[in-house]
Protein backbone atom coordinates (compact mmCIF):
# COMPACT_ATOMS: atom_id res chain seq x y z
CA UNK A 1 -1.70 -7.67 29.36
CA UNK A 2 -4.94 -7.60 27.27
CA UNK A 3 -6.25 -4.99 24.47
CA UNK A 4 -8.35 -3.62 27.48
CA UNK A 5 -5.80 -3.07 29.92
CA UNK A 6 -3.19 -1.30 27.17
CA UNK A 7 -6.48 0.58 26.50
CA UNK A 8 -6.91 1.90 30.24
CA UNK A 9 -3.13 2.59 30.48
CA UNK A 10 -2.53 4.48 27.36
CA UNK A 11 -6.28 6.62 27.82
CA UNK A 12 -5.07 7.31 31.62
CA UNK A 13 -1.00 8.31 30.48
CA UNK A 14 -2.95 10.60 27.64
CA UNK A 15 -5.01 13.17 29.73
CA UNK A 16 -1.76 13.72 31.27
CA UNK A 17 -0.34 15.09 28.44
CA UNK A 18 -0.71 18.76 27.79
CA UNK A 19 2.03 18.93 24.14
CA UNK A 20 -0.43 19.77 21.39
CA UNK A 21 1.57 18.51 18.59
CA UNK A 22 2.05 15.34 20.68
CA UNK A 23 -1.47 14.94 20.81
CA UNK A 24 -1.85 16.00 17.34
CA UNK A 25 0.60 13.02 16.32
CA UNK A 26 -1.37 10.52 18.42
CA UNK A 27 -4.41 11.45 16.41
CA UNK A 28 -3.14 11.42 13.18
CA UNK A 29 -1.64 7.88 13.84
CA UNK A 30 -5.01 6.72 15.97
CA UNK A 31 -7.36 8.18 12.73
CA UNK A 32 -5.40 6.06 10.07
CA UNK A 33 -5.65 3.01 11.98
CA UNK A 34 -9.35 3.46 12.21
CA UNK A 35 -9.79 5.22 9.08
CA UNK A 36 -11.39 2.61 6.16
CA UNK A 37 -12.57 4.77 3.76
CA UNK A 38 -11.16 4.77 0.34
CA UNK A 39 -9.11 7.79 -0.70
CA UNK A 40 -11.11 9.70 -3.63
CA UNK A 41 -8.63 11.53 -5.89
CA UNK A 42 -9.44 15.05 -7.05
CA UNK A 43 -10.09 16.38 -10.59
CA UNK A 44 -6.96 17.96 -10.30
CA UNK A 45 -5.47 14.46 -9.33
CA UNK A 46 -7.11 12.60 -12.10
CA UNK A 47 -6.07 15.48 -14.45
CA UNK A 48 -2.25 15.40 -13.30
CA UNK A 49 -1.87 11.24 -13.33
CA UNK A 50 -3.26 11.20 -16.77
CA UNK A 51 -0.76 14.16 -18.12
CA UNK A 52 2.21 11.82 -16.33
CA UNK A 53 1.09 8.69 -17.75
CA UNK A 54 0.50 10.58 -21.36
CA UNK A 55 4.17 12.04 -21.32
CA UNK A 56 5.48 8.62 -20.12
CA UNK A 57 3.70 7.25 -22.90
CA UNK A 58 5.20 9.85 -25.38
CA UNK A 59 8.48 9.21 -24.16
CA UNK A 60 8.57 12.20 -22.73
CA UNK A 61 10.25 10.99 -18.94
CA UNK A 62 13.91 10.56 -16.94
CA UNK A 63 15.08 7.57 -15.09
CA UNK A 64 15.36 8.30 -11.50
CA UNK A 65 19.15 7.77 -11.53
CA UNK A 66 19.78 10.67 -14.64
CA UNK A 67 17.28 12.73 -12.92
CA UNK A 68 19.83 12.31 -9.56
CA UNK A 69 22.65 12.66 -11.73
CA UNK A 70 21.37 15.93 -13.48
CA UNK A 71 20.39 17.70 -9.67
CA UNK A 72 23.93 16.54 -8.52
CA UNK A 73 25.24 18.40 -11.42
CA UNK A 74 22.97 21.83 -10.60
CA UNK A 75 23.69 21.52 -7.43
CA UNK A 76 27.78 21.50 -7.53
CA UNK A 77 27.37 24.10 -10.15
CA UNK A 78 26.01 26.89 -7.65
């Protein structure tokens, strides 16, 4: 079966779907396939990747396993 066929099949088996969020999905996967734009961070991005690599930087970060170990700890303590 060729990219046209599997193009016929899946248009014709999609107008017979009526589930919004379905569809919804479909697009969201069929728009990042086609989508080649580059993603353009925010000021408020920029801003908050700067302030994380500054306190990383200043020493001021966790490794991933205390930071587990410190919710497991809040967590059995409620």
């Amino acid at each position: 079966m060729n990219s046209i066929e599997l193009r016929h099949i899946i248009n014709d088996r999609i107008s017979l779907i009526d589930d919004e969020s379905f569809l919804s999905a479909i697009k969201t996967i069929l728009d990042s396939k086609i989508s080649s734009a580059v993603y353009k961070l925010s000021d408020f991005e920029k801003e908050r990747i700067n302030s994380g690599r500054e306190q990383l930087k200043n020493g001021n970060a966790i490794s991933n396993d205390d930071l587990q170990s410190e919710i497991s700890k809040w967590l059995n303590s409620k």
